[in-house]
C-alpha atoms as a PDB file:
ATOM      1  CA  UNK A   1      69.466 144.998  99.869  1.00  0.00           C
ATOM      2  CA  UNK A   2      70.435 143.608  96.353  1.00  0.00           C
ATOM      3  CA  UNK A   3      68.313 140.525  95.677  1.00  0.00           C
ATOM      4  CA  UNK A   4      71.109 139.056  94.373  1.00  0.00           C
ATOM      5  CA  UNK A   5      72.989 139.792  97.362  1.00  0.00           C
ATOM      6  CA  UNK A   6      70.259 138.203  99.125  1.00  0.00           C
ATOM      7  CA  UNK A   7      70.222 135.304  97.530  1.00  0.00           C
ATOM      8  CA  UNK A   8      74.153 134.652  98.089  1.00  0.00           C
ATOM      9  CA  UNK A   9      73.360 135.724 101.753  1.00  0.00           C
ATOM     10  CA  UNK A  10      71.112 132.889 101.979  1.00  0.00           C
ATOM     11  CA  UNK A  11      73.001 130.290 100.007  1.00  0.00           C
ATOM     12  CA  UNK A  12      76.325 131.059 102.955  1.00  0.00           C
ATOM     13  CA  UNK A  13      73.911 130.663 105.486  1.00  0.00           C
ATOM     14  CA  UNK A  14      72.384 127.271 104.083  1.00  0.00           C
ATOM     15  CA  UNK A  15      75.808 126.310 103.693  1.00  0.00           C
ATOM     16  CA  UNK A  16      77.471 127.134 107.029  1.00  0.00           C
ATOM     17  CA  UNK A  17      74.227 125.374 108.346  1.00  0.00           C
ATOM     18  CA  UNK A  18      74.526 122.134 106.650  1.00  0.00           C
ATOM     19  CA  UNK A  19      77.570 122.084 107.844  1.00  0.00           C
ATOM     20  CA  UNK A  20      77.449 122.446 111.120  1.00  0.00           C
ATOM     21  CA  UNK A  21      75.009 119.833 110.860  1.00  0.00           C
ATOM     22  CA  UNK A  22      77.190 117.445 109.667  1.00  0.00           C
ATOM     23  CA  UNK A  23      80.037 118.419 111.940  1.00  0.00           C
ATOM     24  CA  UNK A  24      77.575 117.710 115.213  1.00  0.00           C
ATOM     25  CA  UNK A  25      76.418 113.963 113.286  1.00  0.00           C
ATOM     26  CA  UNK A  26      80.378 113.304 113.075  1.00  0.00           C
ATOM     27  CA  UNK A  27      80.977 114.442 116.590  1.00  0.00           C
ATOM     28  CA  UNK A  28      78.150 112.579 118.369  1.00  0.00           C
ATOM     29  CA  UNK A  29      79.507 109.385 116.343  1.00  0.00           C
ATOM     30  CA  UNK A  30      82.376 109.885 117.656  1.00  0.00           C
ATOM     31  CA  UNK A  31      81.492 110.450 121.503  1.00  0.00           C
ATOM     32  CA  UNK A  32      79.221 107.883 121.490  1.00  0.00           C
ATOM     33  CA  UNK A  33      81.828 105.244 119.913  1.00  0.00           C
ATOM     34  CA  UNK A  34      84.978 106.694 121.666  1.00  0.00           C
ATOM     35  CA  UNK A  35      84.312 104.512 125.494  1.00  0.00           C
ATOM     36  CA  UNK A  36      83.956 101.295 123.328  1.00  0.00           C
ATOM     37  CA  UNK A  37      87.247 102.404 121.107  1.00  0.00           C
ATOM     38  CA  UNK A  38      89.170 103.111 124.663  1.00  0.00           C
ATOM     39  CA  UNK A  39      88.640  99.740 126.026  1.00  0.00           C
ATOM     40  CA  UNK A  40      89.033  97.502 122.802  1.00  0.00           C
ATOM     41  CA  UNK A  41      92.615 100.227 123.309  1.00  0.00           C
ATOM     42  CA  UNK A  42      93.262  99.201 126.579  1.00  0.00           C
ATOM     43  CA  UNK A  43      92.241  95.141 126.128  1.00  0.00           C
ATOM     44  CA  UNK A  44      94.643  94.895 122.830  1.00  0.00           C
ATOM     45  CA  UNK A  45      97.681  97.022 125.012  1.00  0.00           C
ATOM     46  CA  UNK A  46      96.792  94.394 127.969  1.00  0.00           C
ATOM     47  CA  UNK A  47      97.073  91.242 125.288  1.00  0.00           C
ATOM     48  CA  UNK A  48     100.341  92.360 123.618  1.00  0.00           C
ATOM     49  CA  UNK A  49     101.478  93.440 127.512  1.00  0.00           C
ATOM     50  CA  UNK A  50     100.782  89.586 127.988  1.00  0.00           C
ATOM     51  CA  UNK A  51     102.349  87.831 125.214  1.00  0.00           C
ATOM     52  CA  UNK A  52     105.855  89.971 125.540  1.00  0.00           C
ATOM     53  CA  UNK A  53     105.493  88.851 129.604  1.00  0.00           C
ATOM     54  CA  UNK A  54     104.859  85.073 128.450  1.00  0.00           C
ATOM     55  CA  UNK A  55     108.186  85.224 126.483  1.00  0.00           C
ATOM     56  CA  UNK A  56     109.916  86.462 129.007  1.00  0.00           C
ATOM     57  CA  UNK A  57     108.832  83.716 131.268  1.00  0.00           C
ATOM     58  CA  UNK A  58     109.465  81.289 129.225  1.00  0.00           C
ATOM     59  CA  UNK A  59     113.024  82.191 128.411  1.00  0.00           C
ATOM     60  CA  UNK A  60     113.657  82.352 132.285  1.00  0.00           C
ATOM     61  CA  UNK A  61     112.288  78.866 132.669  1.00  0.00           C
ATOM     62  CA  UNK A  62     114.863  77.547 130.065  1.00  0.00           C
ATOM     63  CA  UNK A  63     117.724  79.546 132.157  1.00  0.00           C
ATOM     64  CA  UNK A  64     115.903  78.419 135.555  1.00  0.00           C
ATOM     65  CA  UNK A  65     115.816  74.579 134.279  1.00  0.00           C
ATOM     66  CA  UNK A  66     119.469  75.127 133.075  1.00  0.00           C
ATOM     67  CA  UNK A  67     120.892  76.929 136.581  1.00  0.00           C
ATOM     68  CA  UNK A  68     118.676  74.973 138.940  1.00  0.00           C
ATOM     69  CA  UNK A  69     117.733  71.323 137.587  1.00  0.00           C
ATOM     70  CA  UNK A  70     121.034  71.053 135.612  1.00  0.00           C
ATOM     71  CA  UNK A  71     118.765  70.293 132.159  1.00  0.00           C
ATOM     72  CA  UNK A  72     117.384  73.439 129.913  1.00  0.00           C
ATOM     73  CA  UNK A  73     115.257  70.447 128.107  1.00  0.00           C
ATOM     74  CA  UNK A  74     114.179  69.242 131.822  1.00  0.00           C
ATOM     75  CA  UNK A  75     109.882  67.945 131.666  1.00  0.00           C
ATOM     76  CA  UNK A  76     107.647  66.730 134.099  1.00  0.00           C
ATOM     77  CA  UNK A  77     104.052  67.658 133.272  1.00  0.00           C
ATOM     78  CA  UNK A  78     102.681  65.008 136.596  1.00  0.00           C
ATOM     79  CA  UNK A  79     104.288  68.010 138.706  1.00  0.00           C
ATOM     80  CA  UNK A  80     101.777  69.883 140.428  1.00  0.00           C
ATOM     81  CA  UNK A  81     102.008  72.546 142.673  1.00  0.00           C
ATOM     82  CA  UNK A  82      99.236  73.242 145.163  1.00  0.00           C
ATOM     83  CA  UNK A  83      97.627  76.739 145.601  1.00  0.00           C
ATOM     84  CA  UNK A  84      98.431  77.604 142.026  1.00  0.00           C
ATOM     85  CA  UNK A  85      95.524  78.731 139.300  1.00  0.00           C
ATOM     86  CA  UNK A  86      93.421  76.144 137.628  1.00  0.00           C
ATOM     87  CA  UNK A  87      94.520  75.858 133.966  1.00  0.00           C
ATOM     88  CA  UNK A  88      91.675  74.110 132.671  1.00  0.00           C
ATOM     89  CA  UNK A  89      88.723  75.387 132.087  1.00  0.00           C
ATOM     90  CA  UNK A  90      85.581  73.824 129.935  1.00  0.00           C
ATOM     91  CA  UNK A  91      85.147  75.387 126.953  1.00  0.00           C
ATOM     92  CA  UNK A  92      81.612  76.023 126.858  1.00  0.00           C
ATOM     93  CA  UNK A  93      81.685  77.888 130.536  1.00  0.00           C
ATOM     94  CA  UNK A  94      84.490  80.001 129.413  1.00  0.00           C
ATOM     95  CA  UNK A  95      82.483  80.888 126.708  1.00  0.00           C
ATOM     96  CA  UNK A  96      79.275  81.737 129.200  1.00  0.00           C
ATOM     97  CA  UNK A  97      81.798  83.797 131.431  1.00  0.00           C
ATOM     98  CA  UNK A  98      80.405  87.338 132.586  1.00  0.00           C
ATOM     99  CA  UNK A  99      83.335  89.818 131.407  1.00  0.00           C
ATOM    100  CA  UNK A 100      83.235  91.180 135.176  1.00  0.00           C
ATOM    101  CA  UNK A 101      83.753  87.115 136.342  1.00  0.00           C
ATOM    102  CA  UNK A 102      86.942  87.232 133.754  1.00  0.00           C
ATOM    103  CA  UNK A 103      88.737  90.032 135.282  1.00  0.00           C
ATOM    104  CA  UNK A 104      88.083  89.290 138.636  1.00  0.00           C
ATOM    105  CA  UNK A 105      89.468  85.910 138.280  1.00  0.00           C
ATOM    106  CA  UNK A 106      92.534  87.004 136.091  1.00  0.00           C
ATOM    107  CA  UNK A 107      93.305  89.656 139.192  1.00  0.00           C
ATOM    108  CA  UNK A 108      93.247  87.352 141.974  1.00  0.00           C
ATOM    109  CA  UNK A 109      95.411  84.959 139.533  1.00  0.00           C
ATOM    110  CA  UNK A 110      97.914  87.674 138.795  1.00  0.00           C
ATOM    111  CA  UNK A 111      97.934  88.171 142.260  1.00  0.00           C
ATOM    112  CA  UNK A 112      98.790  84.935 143.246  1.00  0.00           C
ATOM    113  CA  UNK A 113     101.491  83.630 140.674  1.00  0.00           C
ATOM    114  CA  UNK A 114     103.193  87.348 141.857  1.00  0.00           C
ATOM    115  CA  UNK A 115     103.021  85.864 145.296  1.00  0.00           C
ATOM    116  CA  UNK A 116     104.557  82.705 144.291  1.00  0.00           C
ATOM    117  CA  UNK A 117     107.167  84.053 142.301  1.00  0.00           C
ATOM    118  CA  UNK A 118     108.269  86.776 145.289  1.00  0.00           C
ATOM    119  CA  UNK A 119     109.269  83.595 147.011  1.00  0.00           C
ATOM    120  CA  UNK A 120     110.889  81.827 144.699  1.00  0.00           C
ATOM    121  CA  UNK A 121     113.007  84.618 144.130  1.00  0.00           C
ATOM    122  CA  UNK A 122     113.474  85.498 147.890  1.00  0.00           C
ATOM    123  CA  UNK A 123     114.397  82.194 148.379  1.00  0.00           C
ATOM    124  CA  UNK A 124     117.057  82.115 145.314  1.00  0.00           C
ATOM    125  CA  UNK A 125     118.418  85.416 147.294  1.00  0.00           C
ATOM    126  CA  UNK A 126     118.710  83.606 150.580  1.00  0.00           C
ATOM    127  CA  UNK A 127     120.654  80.650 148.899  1.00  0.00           C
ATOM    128  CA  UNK A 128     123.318  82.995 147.147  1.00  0.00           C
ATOM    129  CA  UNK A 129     123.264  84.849 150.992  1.00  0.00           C
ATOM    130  CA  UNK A 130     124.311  81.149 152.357  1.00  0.00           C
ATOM    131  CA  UNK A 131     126.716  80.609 149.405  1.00  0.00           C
ATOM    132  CA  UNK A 132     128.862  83.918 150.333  1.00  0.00           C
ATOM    133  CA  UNK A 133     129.025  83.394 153.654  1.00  0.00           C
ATOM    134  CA  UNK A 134     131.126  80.063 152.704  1.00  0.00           C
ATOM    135  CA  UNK A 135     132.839  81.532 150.320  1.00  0.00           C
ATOM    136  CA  UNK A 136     131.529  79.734 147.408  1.00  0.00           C
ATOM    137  CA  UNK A 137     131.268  82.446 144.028  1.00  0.00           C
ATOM    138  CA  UNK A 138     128.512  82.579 142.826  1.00  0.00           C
ATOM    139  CA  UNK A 139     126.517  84.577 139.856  1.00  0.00           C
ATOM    140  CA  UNK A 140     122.907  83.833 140.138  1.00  0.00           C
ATOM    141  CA  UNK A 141     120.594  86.328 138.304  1.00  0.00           C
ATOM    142  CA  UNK A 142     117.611  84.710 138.520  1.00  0.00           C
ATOM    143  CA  UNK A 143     116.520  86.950 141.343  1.00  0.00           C
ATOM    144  CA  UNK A 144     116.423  89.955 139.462  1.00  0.00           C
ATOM    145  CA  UNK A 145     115.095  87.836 136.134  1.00  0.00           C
ATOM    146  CA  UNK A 146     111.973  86.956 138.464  1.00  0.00           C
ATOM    147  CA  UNK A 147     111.789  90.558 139.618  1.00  0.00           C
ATOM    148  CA  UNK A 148     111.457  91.747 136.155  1.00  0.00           C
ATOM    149  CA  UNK A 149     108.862  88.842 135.340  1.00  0.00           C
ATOM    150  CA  UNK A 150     107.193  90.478 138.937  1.00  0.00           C
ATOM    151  CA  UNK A 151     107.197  93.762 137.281  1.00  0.00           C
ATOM    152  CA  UNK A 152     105.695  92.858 134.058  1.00  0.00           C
ATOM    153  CA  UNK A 153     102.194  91.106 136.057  1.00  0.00           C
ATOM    154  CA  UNK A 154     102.583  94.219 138.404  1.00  0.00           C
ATOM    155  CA  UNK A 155     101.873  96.564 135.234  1.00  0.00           C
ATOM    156  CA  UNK A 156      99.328  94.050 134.332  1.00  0.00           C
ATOM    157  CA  UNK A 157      97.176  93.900 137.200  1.00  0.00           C
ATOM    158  CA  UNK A 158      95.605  97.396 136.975  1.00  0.00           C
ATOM    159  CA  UNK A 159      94.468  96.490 133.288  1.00  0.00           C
ATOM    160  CA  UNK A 160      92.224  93.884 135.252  1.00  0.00           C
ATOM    161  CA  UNK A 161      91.465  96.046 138.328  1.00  0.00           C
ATOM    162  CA  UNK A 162      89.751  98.839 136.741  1.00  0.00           C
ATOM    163  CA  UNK A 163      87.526  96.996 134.808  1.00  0.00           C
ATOM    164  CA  UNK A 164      86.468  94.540 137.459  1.00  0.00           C
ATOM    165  CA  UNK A 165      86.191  97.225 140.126  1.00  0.00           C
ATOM    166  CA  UNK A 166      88.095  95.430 142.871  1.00  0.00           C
ATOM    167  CA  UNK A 167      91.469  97.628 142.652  1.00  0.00           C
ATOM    168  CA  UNK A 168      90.575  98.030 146.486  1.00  0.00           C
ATOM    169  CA  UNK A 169      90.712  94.586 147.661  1.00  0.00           C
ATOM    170  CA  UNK A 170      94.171  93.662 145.915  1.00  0.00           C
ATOM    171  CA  UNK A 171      97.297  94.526 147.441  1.00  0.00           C
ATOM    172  CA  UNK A 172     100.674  93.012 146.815  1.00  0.00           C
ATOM    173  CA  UNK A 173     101.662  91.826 150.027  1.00  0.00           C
ATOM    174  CA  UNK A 174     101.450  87.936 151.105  1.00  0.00           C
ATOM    175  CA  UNK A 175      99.288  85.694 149.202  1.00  0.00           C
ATOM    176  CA  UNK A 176      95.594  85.062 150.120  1.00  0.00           C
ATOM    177  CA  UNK A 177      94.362  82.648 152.539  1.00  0.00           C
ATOM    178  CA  UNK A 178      92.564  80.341 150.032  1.00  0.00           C
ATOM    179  CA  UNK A 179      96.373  80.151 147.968  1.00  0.00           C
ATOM    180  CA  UNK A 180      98.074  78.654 150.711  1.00  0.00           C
ATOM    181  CA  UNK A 181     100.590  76.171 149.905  1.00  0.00           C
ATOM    182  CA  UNK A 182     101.916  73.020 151.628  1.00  0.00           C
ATOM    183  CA  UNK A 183     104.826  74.274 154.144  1.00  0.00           C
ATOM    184  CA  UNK A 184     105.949  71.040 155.446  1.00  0.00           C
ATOM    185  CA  UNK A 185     109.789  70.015 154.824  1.00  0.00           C
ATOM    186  CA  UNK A 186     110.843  70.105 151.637  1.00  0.00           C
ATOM    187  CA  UNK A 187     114.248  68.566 149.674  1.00  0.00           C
ATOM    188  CA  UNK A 188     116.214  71.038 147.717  1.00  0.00           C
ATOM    189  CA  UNK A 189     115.077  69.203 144.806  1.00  0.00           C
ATOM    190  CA  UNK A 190     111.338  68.983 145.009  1.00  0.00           C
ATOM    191  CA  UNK A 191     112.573  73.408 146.276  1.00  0.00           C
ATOM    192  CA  UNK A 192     113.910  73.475 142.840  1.00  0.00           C
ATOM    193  CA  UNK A 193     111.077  72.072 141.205  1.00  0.00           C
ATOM    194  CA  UNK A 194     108.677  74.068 142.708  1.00  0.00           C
ATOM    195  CA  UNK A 195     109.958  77.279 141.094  1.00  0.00           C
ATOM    196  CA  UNK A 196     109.855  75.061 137.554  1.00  0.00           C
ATOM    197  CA  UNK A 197     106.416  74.413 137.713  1.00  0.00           C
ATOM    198  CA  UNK A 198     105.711  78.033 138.833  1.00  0.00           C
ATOM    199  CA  UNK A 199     107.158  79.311 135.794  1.00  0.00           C
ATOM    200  CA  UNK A 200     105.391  76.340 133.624  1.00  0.00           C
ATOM    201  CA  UNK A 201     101.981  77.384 135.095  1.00  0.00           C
ATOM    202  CA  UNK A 202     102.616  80.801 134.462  1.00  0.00           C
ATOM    203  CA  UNK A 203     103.625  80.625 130.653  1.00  0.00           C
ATOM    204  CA  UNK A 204     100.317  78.381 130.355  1.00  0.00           C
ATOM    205  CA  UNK A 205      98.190  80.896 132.254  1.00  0.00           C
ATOM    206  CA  UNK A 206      99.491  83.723 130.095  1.00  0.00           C
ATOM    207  CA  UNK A 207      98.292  82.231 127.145  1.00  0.00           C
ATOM    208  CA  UNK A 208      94.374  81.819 128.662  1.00  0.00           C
ATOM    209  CA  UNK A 209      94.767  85.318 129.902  1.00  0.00           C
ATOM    210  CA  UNK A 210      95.809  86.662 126.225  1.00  0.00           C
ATOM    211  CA  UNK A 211      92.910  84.500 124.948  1.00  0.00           C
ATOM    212  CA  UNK A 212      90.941  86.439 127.204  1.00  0.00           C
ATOM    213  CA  UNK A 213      91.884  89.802 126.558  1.00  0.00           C
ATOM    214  CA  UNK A 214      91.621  89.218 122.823  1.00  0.00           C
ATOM    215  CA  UNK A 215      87.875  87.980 123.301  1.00  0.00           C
ATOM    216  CA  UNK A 216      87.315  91.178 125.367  1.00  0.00           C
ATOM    217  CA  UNK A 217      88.694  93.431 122.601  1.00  0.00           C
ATOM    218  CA  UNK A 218      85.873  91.358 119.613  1.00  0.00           C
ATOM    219  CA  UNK A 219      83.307  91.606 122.341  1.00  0.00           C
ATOM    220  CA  UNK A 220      84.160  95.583 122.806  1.00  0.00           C
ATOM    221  CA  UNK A 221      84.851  95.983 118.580  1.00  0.00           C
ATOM    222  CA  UNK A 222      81.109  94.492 118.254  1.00  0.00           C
ATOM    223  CA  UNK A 223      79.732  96.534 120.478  1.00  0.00           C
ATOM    224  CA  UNK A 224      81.433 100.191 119.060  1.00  0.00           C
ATOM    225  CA  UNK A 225      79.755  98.553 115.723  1.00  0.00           C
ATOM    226  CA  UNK A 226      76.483  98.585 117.170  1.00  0.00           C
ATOM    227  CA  UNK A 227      76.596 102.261 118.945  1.00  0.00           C
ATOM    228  CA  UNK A 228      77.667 103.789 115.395  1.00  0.00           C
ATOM    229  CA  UNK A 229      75.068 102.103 113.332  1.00  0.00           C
ATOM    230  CA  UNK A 230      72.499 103.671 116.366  1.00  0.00           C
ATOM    231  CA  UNK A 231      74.138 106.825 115.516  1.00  0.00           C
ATOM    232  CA  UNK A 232      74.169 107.002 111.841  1.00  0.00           C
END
Protein backbone atom coordinates (compact mmCIF):
# COMPACT_ATOMS: atom_id res chain seq x y z
CA UNK A 1 0.00 0.00 0.00
CA UNK A 2 1.03 3.69 -0.76
CA UNK A 3 2.31 5.24 2.47
CA UNK A 4 0.61 8.08 1.61
CA UNK A 5 -2.44 6.20 1.16
CA UNK A 6 -1.80 4.91 4.48
CA UNK A 7 -1.51 7.77 6.11
CA UNK A 8 -5.01 9.21 4.73
CA UNK A 9 -6.34 5.67 5.69
CA UNK A 10 -5.44 6.39 9.13
CA UNK A 11 -6.33 10.05 9.37
CA UNK A 12 -10.45 8.71 8.11
CA UNK A 13 -10.22 6.27 10.64
CA UNK A 14 -9.03 8.75 13.51
CA UNK A 15 -11.64 10.86 12.28
CA UNK A 16 -14.71 8.61 12.00
CA UNK A 17 -13.45 7.54 15.56
CA UNK A 18 -13.44 10.80 17.23
CA UNK A 19 -16.49 11.10 16.10
CA UNK A 20 -18.28 8.52 17.10
CA UNK A 21 -16.89 9.38 20.29
CA UNK A 22 -18.41 12.46 20.51
CA UNK A 23 -21.71 11.31 19.09
CA UNK A 24 -21.97 8.51 22.16
CA UNK A 25 -20.83 11.70 24.91
CA UNK A 26 -23.89 13.70 23.23
CA UNK A 27 -26.18 10.74 23.35
CA UNK A 28 -25.53 9.57 26.93
CA UNK A 29 -26.13 13.42 27.89
CA UNK A 30 -28.98 13.24 26.47
CA UNK A 31 -30.48 9.85 27.93
CA UNK A 32 -29.36 10.57 31.09
CA UNK A 33 -31.04 14.23 31.13
CA UNK A 34 -34.14 13.27 29.00
CA UNK A 35 -36.45 11.63 32.44
CA UNK A 36 -35.66 14.97 34.27
CA UNK A 37 -36.57 17.08 30.86
CA UNK A 38 -40.00 14.84 30.61
CA UNK A 39 -41.23 15.71 33.97
CA UNK A 40 -40.13 19.49 34.27
CA UNK A 41 -42.51 18.80 30.48
CA UNK A 42 -45.22 17.34 32.12
CA UNK A 43 -45.15 19.73 35.59
CA UNK A 44 -45.06 23.09 33.28
CA UNK A 45 -48.17 21.38 30.85
CA UNK A 46 -49.90 20.54 34.42
CA UNK A 47 -49.27 24.44 35.68
CA UNK A 48 -50.49 26.15 32.47
CA UNK A 49 -53.44 23.16 32.49
CA UNK A 50 -54.12 24.88 35.97
CA UNK A 51 -54.07 28.48 35.45
CA UNK A 52 -56.43 28.25 32.07
CA UNK A 53 -58.86 25.91 34.62
CA UNK A 54 -58.60 28.77 37.41
CA UNK A 55 -59.92 31.29 34.80
CA UNK A 56 -62.45 29.39 33.87
CA UNK A 57 -63.64 29.04 37.38
CA UNK A 58 -63.49 32.18 38.13
CA UNK A 59 -65.50 33.53 35.25
CA UNK A 60 -68.27 30.91 36.23
CA UNK A 61 -68.29 32.24 39.75
CA UNK A 62 -69.01 35.82 38.42
CA UNK A 63 -71.97 34.18 36.15
CA UNK A 64 -72.89 31.78 39.24
CA UNK A 65 -72.98 34.97 41.74
CA UNK A 66 -74.92 36.83 38.93
CA UNK A 67 -77.67 33.78 38.10
CA UNK A 68 -77.86 32.47 41.64
CA UNK A 69 -77.21 35.28 44.42
CA UNK A 70 -78.61 38.06 42.14
CA UNK A 71 -75.00 40.13 42.65
CA UNK A 72 -71.84 39.33 40.15
CA UNK A 73 -69.85 41.63 42.89
CA UNK A 74 -71.55 39.32 45.76
CA UNK A 75 -68.49 38.63 48.98
CA UNK A 76 -68.53 36.82 51.99
CA UNK A 77 -65.07 35.53 52.89
CA UNK A 78 -66.65 34.26 56.87
CA UNK A 79 -68.42 31.55 54.51
CA UNK A 80 -67.09 28.27 55.06
CA UNK A 81 -67.97 25.17 53.74
CA UNK A 82 -67.17 21.96 55.61
CA UNK A 83 -65.37 18.96 53.96
CA UNK A 84 -63.63 21.27 51.55
CA UNK A 85 -59.50 21.46 51.23
CA UNK A 86 -57.52 23.43 53.69
CA UNK A 87 -56.23 26.60 51.97
CA UNK A 88 -53.71 27.53 54.33
CA UNK A 89 -50.80 26.09 54.71
CA UNK A 90 -47.48 27.40 56.78
CA UNK A 91 -44.99 28.42 54.71
CA UNK A 92 -42.08 26.80 56.07
CA UNK A 93 -43.89 23.10 55.98
CA UNK A 94 -44.85 23.66 52.46
CA UNK A 95 -41.48 24.30 51.85
CA UNK A 96 -40.32 20.85 53.83
CA UNK A 97 -43.09 18.95 51.75
CA UNK A 98 -41.86 15.49 50.22
CA UNK A 99 -42.80 15.91 46.34
CA UNK A 100 -44.65 12.38 46.75
CA UNK A 101 -46.72 14.19 50.00
CA UNK A 102 -47.58 17.13 47.26
CA UNK A 103 -49.19 15.02 44.74
CA UNK A 104 -50.88 12.84 46.89
CA UNK A 105 -52.54 15.64 48.60
CA UNK A 106 -53.30 17.66 45.33
CA UNK A 107 -55.11 14.15 44.05
CA UNK A 108 -57.29 13.54 46.86
CA UNK A 109 -58.06 17.50 46.63
CA UNK A 110 -58.87 17.31 42.96
CA UNK A 111 -60.84 14.56 43.85
CA UNK A 112 -62.87 16.12 46.23
CA UNK A 113 -63.70 19.73 44.83
CA UNK A 114 -64.81 17.28 41.53
CA UNK A 115 -67.10 15.66 44.03
CA UNK A 116 -68.43 18.84 45.25
CA UNK A 117 -68.91 20.40 42.09
CA UNK A 118 -70.88 17.05 40.54
CA UNK A 119 -73.44 18.11 43.07
CA UNK A 120 -73.72 21.41 42.70
CA UNK A 121 -74.32 20.91 39.24
CA UNK A 122 -76.72 17.88 39.71
CA UNK A 123 -78.52 19.86 41.92
CA UNK A 124 -78.73 23.06 39.43
CA UNK A 125 -80.16 20.17 36.93
CA UNK A 126 -82.79 19.03 39.37
CA UNK A 127 -83.97 22.72 39.96
CA UNK A 128 -84.39 23.53 36.11
CA UNK A 129 -86.21 19.67 36.15
CA UNK A 130 -88.72 21.31 38.92
CA UNK A 131 -88.92 24.61 36.96
CA UNK A 132 -90.31 22.75 33.64
CA UNK A 133 -92.55 20.77 35.18
CA UNK A 134 -94.39 24.22 36.25
CA UNK A 135 -93.91 25.65 33.34
CA UNK A 136 -91.60 28.32 34.32
CA UNK A 137 -88.72 28.99 31.14
CA UNK A 138 -85.87 28.75 32.06
CA UNK A 139 -82.08 28.93 30.50
CA UNK A 140 -79.68 27.85 33.09
CA UNK A 141 -76.21 26.80 31.74
CA UNK A 142 -74.45 26.52 34.64
CA UNK A 143 -74.77 22.77 34.56
CA UNK A 144 -72.85 22.26 31.63
CA UNK A 145 -70.35 25.41 32.71
CA UNK A 146 -69.57 23.14 35.91
CA UNK A 147 -69.26 20.09 33.69
CA UNK A 148 -66.64 21.71 31.68
CA UNK A 149 -64.87 23.08 34.97
CA UNK A 150 -65.36 18.93 35.94
CA UNK A 151 -63.58 18.13 32.82
CA UNK A 152 -60.72 20.41 33.12
CA UNK A 153 -59.67 18.76 37.05
CA UNK A 154 -60.62 15.37 35.35
CA UNK A 155 -57.61 15.94 32.76
CA UNK A 156 -55.74 17.16 35.70
CA UNK A 157 -55.85 14.43 38.02
CA UNK A 158 -53.67 11.91 36.11
CA UNK A 159 -50.81 14.65 36.03
CA UNK A 160 -50.90 14.00 39.94
CA UNK A 161 -51.65 10.24 39.84
CA UNK A 162 -48.72 9.06 38.03
CA UNK A 163 -46.30 10.72 39.90
CA UNK A 164 -47.68 9.93 43.32
CA UNK A 165 -48.42 6.32 42.41
CA UNK A 166 -51.95 6.15 43.78
CA UNK A 167 -53.86 6.22 40.23
CA UNK A 168 -55.38 2.93 41.82
CA UNK A 169 -57.02 4.22 44.81
CA UNK A 170 -58.84 7.28 43.03
CA UNK A 171 -61.93 6.83 41.27
CA UNK A 172 -64.50 9.43 40.40
CA UNK A 173 -67.46 8.22 41.97
CA UNK A 174 -68.88 9.72 45.44
CA UNK A 175 -66.63 11.63 47.59
CA UNK A 176 -64.52 10.00 50.38
CA UNK A 177 -65.61 9.28 53.77
CA UNK A 178 -63.29 11.79 55.55
CA UNK A 179 -65.01 14.77 52.91
CA UNK A 180 -68.31 14.34 54.16
CA UNK A 181 -70.34 17.33 54.41
CA UNK A 182 -73.15 18.49 56.75
CA UNK A 183 -76.58 17.02 55.18
CA UNK A 184 -78.99 18.46 57.52
CA UNK A 185 -81.80 20.92 56.03
CA UNK A 186 -80.67 23.52 54.22
CA UNK A 187 -82.46 27.09 52.86
CA UNK A 188 -82.20 27.71 49.20
CA UNK A 189 -80.03 30.46 50.13
CA UNK A 190 -77.35 29.08 52.36
CA UNK A 191 -77.98 25.97 48.80
CA UNK A 192 -76.93 28.86 46.77
CA UNK A 193 -74.12 29.82 48.73
CA UNK A 194 -72.71 26.67 49.05
CA UNK A 195 -71.95 26.36 45.32
CA UNK A 196 -70.28 30.17 45.75
CA UNK A 197 -67.91 29.18 48.14
CA UNK A 198 -67.17 25.95 46.17
CA UNK A 199 -66.14 27.87 43.30
CA UNK A 200 -64.21 30.55 45.70
CA UNK A 201 -62.24 27.62 47.26
CA UNK A 202 -61.52 26.25 44.09
CA UNK A 203 -60.05 29.43 42.27
CA UNK A 204 -57.88 29.77 45.63
CA UNK A 205 -56.79 26.13 45.55
CA UNK A 206 -55.81 26.44 41.90
CA UNK A 207 -53.49 28.99 42.58
CA UNK A 208 -51.50 26.72 45.54
CA UNK A 209 -51.70 23.88 43.13
CA UNK A 210 -49.97 26.07 40.19
CA UNK A 211 -47.51 27.21 42.90
CA UNK A 212 -46.90 23.72 43.31
CA UNK A 213 -46.42 22.50 40.01
CA UNK A 214 -44.12 25.40 39.21
CA UNK A 215 -41.85 24.43 42.32
CA UNK A 216 -41.88 20.84 40.95
CA UNK A 217 -40.74 21.95 37.47
CA UNK A 218 -37.29 24.28 39.44
CA UNK A 219 -36.91 21.26 41.63
CA UNK A 220 -36.88 18.85 38.32
CA UNK A 221 -34.78 21.86 36.08
CA UNK A 222 -32.09 21.61 39.09
CA UNK A 223 -31.88 18.30 39.09
CA UNK A 224 -31.44 17.73 34.87
CA UNK A 225 -28.56 20.47 35.78
CA UNK A 226 -26.92 18.22 38.03
CA UNK A 227 -27.18 14.79 35.83
CA UNK A 228 -25.50 16.79 32.78
CA UNK A 229 -22.69 18.31 34.68
CA UNK A 230 -22.17 14.27 35.97
CA UNK A 231 -22.15 13.58 32.39
CA UNK A 232 -19.93 16.09 30.87
Amino acid sequence: MDPRSAISLSGCLMAVWRQTVVLCCVLNCLVSSAPSLVLKNKYNNSFHLTRSTRTRVQQLEKKYKEQQLGDRHFEDRSQQLEGLPLLSTDFYVWLKLSDWERLHAALWDIKNYWDMLDKKRKHLEEEGEEAQVVGAVVRNTLPQAIKHIQLDLQDLMPSVSVHSNTAKTVSLSSADERHSTNTGPKTVWSSRVEGYVILRDLDLYLTKLARDFLLLASKTHVTQQKEEKRAH
